[in-house]
N, C-alpha and C. Protein backbone atom coordinates (compact mmCIF):
# COMPACT_ATOMS: atom_id res chain seq x y z
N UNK A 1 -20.56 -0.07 17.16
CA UNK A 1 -19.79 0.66 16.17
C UNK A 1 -18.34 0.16 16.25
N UNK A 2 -17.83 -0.12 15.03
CA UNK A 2 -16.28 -0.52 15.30
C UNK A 2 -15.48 0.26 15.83
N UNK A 3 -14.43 0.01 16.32
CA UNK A 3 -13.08 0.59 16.16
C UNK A 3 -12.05 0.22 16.14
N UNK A 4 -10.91 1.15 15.99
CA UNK A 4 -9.52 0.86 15.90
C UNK A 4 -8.52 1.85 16.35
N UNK A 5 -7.37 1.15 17.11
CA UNK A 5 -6.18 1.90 17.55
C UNK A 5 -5.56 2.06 16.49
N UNK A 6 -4.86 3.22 16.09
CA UNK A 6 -3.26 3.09 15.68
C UNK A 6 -2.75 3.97 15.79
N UNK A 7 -1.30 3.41 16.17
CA UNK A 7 -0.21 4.16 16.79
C UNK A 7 0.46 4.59 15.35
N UNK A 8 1.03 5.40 15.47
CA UNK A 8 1.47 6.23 14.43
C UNK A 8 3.15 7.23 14.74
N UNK A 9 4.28 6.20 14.13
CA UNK A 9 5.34 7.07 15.15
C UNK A 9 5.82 8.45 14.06
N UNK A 10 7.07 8.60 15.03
CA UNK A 10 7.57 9.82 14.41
C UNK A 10 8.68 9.61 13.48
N UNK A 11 8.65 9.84 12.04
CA UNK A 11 9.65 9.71 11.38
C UNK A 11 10.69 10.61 11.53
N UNK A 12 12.05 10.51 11.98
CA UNK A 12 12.47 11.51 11.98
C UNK A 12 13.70 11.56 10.31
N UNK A 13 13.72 10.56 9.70
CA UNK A 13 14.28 11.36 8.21
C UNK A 13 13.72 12.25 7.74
N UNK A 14 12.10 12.21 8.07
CA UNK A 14 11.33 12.91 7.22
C UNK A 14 10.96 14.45 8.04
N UNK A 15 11.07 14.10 9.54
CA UNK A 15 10.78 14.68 10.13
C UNK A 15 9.21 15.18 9.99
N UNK A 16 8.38 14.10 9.88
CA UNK A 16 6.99 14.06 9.90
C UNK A 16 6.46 12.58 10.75
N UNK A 17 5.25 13.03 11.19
CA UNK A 17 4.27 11.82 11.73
C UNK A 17 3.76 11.01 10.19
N UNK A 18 4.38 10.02 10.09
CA UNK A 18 3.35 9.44 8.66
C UNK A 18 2.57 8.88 8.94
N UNK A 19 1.29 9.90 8.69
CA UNK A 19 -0.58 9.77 8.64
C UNK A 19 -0.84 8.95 7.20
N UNK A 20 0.20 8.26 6.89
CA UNK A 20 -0.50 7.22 5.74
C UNK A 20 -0.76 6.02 6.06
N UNK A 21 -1.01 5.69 7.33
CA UNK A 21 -1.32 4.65 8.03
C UNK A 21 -2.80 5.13 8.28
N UNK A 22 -3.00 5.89 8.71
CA UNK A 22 -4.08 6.45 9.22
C UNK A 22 -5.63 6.89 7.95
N UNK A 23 -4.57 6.89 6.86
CA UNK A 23 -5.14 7.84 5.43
C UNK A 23 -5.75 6.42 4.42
N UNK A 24 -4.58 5.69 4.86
CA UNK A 24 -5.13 4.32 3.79
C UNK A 24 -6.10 3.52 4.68
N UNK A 25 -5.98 3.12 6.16
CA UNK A 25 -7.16 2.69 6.75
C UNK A 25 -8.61 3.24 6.64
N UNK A 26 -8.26 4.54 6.79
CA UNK A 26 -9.90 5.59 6.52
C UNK A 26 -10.54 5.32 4.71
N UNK A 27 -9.63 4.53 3.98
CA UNK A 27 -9.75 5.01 2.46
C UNK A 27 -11.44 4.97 2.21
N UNK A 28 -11.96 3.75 2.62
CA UNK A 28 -13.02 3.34 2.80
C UNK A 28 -14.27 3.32 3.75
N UNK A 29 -13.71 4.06 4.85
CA UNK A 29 -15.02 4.07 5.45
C UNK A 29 -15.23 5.42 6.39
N UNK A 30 -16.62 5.27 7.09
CA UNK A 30 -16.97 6.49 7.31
C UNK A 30 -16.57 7.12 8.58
N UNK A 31 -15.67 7.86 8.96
CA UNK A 31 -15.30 8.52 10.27
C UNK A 31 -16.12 8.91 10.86
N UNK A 32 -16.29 8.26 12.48
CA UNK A 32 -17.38 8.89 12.96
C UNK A 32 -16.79 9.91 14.35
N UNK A 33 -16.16 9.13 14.59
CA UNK A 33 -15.03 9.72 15.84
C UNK A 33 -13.33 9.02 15.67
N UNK A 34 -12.72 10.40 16.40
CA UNK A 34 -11.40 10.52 16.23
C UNK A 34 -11.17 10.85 17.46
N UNK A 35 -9.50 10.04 18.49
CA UNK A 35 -9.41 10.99 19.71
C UNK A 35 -7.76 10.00 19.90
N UNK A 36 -7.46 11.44 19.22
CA UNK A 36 -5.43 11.07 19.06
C UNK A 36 -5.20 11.28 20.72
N UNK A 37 -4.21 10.82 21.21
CA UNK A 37 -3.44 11.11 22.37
C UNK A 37 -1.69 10.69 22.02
N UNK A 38 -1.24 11.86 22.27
CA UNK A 38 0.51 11.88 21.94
C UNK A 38 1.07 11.29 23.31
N UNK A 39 2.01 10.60 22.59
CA UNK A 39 2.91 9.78 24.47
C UNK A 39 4.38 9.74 23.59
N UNK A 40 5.41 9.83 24.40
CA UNK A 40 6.48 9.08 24.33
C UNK A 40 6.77 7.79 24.33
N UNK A 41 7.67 7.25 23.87
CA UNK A 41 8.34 5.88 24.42
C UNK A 41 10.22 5.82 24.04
N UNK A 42 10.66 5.74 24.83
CA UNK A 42 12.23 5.93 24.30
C UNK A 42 12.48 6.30 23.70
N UNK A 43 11.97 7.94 23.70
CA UNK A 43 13.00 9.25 23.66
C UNK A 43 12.14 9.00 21.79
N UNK A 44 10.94 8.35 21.40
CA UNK A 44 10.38 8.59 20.70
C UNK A 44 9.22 8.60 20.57
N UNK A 45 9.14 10.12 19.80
CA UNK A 45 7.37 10.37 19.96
C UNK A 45 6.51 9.47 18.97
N UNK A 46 5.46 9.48 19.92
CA UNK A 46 4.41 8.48 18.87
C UNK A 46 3.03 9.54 18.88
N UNK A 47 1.59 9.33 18.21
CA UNK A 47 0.27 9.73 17.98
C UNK A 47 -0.20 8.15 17.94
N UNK A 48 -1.28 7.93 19.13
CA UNK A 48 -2.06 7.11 19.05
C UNK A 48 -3.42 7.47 19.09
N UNK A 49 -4.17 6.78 17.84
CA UNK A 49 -5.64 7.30 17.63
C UNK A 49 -6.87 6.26 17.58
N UNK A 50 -7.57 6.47 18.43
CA UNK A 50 -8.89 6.21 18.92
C UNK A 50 -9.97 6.02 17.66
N UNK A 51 -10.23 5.32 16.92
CA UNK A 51 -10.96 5.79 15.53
C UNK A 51 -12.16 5.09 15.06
N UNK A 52 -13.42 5.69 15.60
CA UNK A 52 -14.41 4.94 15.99
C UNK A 52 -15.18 5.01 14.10
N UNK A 53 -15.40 4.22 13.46
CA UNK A 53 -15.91 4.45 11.79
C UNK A 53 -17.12 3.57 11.56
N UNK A 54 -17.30 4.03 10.24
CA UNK A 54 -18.55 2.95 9.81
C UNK A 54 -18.01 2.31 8.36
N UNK A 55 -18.46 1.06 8.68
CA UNK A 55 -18.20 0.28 7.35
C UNK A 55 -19.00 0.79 6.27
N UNK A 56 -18.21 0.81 4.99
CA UNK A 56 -19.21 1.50 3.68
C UNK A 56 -19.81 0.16 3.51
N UNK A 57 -21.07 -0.28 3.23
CA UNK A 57 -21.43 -1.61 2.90
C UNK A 57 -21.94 -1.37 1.39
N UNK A 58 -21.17 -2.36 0.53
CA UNK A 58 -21.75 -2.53 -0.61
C UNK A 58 -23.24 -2.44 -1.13
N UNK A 59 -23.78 -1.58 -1.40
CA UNK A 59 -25.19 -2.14 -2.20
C UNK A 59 -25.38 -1.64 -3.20
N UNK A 60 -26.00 -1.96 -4.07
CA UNK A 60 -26.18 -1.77 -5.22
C UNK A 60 -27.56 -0.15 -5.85
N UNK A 61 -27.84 -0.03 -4.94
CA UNK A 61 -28.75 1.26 -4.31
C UNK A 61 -28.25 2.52 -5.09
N UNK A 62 -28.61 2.88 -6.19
CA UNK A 62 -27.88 4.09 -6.33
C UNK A 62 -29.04 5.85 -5.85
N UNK A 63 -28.40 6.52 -5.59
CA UNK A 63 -29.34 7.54 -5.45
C UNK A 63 -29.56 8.30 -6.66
N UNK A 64 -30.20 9.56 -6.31
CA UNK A 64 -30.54 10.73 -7.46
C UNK A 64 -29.42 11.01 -7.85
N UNK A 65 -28.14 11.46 -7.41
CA UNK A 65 -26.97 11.79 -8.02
C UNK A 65 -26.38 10.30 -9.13
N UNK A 66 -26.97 9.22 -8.60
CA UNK A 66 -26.38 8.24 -9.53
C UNK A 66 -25.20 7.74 -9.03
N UNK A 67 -24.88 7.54 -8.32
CA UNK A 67 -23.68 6.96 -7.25
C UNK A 67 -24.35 6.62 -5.92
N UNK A 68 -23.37 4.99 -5.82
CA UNK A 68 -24.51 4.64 -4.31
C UNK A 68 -23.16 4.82 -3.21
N UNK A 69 -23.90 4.48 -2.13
CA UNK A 69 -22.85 4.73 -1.02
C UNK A 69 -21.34 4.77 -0.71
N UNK A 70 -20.90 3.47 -1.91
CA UNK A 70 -19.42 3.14 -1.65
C UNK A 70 -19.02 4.07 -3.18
N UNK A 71 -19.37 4.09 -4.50
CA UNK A 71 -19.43 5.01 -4.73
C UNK A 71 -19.06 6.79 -4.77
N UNK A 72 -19.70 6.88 -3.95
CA UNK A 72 -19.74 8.42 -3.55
C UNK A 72 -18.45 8.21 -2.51
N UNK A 73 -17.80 7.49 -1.62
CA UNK A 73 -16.77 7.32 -0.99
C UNK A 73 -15.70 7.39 -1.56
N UNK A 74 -15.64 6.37 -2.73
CA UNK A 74 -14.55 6.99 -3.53
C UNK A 74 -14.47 7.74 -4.66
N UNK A 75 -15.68 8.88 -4.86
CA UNK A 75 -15.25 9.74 -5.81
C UNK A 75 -14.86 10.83 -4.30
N UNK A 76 -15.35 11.06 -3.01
CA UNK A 76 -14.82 11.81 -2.10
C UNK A 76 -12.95 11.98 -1.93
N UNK A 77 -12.35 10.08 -2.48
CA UNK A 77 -11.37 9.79 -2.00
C UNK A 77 -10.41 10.61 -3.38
N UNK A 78 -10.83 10.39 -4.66
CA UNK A 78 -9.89 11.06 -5.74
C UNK A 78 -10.42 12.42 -5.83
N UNK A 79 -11.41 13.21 -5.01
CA UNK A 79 -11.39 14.46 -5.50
C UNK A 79 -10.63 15.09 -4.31
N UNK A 80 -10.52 14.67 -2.87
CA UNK A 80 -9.54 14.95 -1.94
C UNK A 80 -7.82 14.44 -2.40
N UNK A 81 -7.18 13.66 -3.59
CA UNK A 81 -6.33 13.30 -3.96
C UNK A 81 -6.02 14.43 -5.04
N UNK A 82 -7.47 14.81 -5.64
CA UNK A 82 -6.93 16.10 -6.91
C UNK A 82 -7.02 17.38 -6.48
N UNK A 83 -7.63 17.94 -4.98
CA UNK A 83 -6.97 18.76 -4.38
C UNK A 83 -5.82 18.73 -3.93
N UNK A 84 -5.34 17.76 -3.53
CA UNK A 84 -3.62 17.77 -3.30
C UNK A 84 -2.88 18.06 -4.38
N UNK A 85 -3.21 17.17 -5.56
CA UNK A 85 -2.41 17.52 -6.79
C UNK A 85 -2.12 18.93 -6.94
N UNK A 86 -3.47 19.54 -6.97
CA UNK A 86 -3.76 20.66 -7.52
C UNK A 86 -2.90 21.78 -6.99
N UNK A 87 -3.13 21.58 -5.54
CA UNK A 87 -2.41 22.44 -4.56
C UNK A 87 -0.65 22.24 -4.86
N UNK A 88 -0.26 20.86 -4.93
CA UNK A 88 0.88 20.87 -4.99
C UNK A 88 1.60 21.32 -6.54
N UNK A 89 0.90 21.35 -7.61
CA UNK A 89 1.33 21.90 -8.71
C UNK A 89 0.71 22.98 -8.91
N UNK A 90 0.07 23.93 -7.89
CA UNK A 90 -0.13 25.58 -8.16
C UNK A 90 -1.06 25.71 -9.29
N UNK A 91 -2.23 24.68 -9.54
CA UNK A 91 -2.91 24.19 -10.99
C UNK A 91 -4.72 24.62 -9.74
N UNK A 92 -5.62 25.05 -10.56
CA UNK A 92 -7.05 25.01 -10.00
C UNK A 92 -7.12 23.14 -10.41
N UNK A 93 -8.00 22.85 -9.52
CA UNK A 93 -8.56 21.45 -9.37
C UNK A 93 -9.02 20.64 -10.91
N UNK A 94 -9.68 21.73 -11.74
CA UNK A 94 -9.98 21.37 -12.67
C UNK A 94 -9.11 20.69 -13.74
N UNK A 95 -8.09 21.22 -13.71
CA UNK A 95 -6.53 21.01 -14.76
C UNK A 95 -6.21 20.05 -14.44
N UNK A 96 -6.13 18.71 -13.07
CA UNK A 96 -6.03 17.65 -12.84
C UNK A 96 -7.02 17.09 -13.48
N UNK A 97 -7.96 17.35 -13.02
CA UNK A 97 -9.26 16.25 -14.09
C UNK A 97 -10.58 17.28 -13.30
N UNK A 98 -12.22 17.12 -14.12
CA UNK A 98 -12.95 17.82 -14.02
C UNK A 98 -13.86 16.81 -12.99
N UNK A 99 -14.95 17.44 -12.67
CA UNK A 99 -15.65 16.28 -11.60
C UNK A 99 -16.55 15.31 -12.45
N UNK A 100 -16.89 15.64 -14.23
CA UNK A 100 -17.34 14.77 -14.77
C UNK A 100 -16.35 13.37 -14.83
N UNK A 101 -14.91 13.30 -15.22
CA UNK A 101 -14.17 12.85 -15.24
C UNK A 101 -13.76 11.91 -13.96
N UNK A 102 -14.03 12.48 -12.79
CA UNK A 102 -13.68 11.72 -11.69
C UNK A 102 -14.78 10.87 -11.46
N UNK A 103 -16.15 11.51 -12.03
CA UNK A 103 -17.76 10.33 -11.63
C UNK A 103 -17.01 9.11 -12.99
N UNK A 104 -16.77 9.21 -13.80
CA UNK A 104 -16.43 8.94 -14.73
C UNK A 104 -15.52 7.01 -14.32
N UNK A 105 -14.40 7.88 -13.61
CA UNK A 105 -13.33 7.18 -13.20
C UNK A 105 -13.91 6.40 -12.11
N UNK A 106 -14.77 6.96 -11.44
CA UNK A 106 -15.55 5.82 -10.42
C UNK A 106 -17.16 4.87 -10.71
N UNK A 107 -17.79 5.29 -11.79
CA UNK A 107 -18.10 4.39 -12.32
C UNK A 107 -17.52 3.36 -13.19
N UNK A 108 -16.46 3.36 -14.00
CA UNK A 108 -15.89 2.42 -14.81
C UNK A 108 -14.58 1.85 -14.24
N UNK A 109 -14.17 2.15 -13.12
CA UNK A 109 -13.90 1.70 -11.85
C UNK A 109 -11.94 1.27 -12.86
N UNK A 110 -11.91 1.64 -13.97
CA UNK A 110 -10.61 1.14 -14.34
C UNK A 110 -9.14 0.99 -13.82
N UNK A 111 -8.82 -0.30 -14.06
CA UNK A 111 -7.98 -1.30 -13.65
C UNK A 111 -6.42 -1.22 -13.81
N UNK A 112 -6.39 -0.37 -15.07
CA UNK A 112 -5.11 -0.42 -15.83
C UNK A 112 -5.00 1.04 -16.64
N UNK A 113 -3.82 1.00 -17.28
CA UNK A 113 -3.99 3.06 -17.93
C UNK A 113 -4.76 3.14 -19.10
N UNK A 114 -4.69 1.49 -19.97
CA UNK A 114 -5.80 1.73 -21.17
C UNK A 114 -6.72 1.79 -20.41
N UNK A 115 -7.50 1.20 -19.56
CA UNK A 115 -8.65 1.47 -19.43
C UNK A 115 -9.25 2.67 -19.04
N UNK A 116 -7.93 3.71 -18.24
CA UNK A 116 -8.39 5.05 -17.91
C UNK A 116 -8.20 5.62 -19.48
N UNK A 117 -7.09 5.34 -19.92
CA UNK A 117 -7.58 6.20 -21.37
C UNK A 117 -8.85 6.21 -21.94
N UNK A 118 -9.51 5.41 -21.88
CA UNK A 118 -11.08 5.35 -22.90
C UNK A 118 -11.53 6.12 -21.79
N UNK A 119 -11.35 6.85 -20.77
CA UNK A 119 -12.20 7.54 -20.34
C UNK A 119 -12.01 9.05 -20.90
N UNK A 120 -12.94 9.33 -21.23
CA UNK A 120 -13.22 10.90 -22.03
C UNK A 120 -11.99 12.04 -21.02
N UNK A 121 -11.07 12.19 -21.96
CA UNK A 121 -10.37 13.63 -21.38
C UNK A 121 -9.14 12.84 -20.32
N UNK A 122 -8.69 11.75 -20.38
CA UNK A 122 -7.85 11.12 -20.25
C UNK A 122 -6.75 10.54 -21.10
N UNK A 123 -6.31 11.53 -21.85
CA UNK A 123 -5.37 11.51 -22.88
C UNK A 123 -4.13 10.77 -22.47
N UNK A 124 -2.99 10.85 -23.72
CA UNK A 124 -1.96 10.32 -23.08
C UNK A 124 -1.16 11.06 -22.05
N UNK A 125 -1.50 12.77 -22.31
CA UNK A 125 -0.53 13.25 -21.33
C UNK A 125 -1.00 13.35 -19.54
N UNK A 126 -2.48 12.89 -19.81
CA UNK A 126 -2.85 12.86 -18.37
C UNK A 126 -2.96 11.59 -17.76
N UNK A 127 -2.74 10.56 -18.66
CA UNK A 127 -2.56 9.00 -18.20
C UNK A 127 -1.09 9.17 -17.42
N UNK A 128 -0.08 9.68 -18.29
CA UNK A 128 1.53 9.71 -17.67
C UNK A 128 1.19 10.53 -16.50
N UNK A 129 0.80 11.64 -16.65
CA UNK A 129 0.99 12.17 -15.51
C UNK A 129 0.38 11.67 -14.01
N UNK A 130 -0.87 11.33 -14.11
CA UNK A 130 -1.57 10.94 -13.05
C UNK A 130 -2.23 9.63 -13.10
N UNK A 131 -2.16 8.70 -14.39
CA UNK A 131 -2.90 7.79 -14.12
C UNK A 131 -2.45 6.73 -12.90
N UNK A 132 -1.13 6.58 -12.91
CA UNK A 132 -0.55 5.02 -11.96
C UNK A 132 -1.42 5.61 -10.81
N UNK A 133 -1.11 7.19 -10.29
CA UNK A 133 -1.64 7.39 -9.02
C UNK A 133 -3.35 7.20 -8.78
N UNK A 134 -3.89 7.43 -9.75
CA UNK A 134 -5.64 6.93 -9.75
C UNK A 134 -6.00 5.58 -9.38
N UNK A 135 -5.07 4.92 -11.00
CA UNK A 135 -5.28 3.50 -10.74
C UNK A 135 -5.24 3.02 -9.61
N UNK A 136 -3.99 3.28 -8.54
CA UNK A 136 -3.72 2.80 -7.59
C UNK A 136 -5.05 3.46 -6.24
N UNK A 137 -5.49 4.05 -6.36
CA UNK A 137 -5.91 4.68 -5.54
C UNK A 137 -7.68 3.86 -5.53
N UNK A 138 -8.10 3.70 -7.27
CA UNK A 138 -9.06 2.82 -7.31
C UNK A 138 -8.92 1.69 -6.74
N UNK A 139 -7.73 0.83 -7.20
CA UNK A 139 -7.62 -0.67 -6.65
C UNK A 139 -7.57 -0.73 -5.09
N UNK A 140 -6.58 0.15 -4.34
CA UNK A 140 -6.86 -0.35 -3.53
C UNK A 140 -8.13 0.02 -2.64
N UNK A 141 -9.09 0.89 -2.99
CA UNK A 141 -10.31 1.22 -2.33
C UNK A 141 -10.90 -0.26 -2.58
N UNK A 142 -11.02 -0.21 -3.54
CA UNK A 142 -12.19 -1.68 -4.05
C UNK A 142 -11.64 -3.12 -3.28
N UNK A 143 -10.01 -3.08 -3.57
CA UNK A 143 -9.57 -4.08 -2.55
C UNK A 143 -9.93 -4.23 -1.11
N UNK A 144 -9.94 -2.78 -0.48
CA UNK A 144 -10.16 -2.89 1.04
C UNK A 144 -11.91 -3.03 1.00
N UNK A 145 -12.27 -2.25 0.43
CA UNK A 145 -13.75 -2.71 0.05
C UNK A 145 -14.12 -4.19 0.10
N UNK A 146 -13.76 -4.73 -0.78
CA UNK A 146 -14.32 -5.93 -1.22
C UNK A 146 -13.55 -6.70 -0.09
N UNK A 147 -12.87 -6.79 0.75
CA UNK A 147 -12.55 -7.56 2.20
C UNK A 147 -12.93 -7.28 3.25
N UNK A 148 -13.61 -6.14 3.08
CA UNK A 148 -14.86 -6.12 4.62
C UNK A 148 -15.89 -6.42 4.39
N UNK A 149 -16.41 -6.83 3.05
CA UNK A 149 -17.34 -6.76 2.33
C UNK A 149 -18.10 -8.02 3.30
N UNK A 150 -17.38 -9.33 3.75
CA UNK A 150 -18.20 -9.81 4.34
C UNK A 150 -18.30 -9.28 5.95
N UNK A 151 -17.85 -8.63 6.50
CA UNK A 151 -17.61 -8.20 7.95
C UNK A 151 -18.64 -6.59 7.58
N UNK A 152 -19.72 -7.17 7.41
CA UNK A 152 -21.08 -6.32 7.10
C UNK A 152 -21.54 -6.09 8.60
N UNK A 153 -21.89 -4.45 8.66
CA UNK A 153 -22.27 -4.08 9.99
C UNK A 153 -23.89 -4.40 10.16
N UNK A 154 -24.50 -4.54 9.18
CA UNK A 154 -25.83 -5.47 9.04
C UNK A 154 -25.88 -6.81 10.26
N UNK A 155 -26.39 -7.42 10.48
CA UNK A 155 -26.43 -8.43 11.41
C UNK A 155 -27.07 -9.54 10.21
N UNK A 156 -26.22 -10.52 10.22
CA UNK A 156 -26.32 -11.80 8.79
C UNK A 156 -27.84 -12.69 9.68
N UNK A 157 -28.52 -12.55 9.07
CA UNK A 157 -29.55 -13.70 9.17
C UNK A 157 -29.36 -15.57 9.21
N UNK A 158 -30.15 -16.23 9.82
CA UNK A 158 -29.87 -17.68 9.52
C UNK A 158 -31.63 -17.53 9.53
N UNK A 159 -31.56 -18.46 8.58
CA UNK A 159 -32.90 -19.31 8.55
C UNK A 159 -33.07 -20.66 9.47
N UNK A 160 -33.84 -21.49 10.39
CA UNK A 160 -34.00 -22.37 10.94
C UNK A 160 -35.88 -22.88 10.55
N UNK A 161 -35.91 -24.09 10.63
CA UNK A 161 -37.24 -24.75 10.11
C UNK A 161 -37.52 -25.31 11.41
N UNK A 162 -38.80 -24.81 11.83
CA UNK A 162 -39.22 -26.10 12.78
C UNK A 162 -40.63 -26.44 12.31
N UNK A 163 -41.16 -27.02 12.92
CA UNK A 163 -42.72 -27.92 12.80
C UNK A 163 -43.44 -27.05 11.53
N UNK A 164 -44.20 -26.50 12.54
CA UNK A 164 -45.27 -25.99 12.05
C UNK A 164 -45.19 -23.60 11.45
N UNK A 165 -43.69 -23.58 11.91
CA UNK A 165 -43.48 -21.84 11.06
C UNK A 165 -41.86 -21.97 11.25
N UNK A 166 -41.55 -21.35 10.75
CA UNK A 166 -39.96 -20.89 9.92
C UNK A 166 -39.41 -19.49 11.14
N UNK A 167 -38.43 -19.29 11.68
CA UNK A 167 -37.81 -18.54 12.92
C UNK A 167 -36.28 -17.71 11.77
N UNK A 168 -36.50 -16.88 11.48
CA UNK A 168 -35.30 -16.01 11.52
C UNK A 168 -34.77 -15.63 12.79
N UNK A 169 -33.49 -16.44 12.76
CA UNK A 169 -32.50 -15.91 13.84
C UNK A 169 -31.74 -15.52 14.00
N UNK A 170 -31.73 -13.82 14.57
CA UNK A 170 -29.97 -12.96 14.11
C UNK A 170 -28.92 -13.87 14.66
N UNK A 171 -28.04 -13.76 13.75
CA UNK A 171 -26.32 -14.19 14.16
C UNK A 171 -25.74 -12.70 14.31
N UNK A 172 -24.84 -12.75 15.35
CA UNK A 172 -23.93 -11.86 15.33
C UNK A 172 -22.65 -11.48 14.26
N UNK A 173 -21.70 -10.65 13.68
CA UNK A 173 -21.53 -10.78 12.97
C UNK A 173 -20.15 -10.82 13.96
N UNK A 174 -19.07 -10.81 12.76
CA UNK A 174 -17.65 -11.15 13.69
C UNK A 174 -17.30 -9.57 14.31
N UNK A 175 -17.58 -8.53 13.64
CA UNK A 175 -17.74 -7.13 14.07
C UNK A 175 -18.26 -6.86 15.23
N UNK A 176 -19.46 -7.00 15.20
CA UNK A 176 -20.02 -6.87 16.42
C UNK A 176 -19.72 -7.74 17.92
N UNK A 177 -19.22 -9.08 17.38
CA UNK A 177 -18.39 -9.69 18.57
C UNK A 177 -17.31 -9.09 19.05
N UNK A 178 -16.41 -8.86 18.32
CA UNK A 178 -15.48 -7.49 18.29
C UNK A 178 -15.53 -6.35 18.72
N UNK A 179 -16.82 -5.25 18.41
CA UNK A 179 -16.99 -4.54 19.37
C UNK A 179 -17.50 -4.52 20.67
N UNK A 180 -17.88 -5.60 21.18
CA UNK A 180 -18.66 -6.06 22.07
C UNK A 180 -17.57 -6.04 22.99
N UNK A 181 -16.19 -6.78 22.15
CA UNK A 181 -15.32 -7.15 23.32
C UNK A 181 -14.36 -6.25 23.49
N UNK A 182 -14.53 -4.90 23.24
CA UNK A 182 -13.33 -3.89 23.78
C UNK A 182 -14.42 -2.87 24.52
């Protein structure tokens, strides 16, 4: 199973820990374990976290709901983004956008604000208001997506020919060399 450290310091303009280090690494994949430990270092505090996950692997697989694995990850990721909205403008969840609208936005996966406009109930006043933040929120899922995409927790096959029958032989993947070695 993979993992990853990150240290996470203390802002003090903001006077917050910024967990957007922590928030954009998770965008994509599946948390399996978490195990923060707080330390100092010159008279500044840090959160370092232990963060054991699973890669979403692309497939094309959709289930009964009609969304396949990676999918369903990021309609999880904009409907946890339109509870924030929601919360932060004192609005029920729905008034940001409805959950037809968000399956909507993650099947047609759009790129740009026309393209969220042609989505049903994405007018102009809800493109201004929230589209840059969607858009952005699509691209970069699919971006981090599509760059682990080959660092598949699957184990990659090689084919080899000899004489007389054909030998599938697992290769390791660079992941698993990786976890091997911490």
């Amino acid at each position: 199973m993979p993992v990853r450290i990150l240290t996470i310091p203390f802002d003090a303009g903001k006077d917050v820990f910024n967990d957007e280090i922590l928030t954009k690494f998770l965008l994509n994949k599946n948390l399996v374990r978490m195990s923060p430990e707080f330390f100092m270092l010159n008279n500044r505090p840090y959160w370092t976290v232990l963060v054991e996950y699973e890669i979403v692997v692309t497939d094309n697989i959709a289930d009964k709901e009609g969304l396949n694995k990676v999918q369903k990850l990021l309609y999880q990721r904009l409907s946890e983004w339109r509870k924030e909205k929601a919360d932060e403008n004192g609005h029920p969840v729905y008034i940001i956008s409805t959950n037809k609208q968000l399956f909507d936005v993650v099947i047609k996966a759009p790129k740009t604000l026309e393209e969220l406009k042609m989505i049903h109930g994405f007018g102009k006043k809800k493109t201004e208001r929230f589209g840059k933040e969607i858009i952005a929120i699509v691209k970069e899922f699919y971006n981090t997506t599509t760059s682990k995409k080959v660092k598949s927790s699957k184990p990659k096959t090689k084919k080899t020919t000899h004489k007389k029958n054909t030998a599938i032989k697992k290769v390791e993947t660079q992941e698993e060399v990786t976890s091997n070695d911490k």
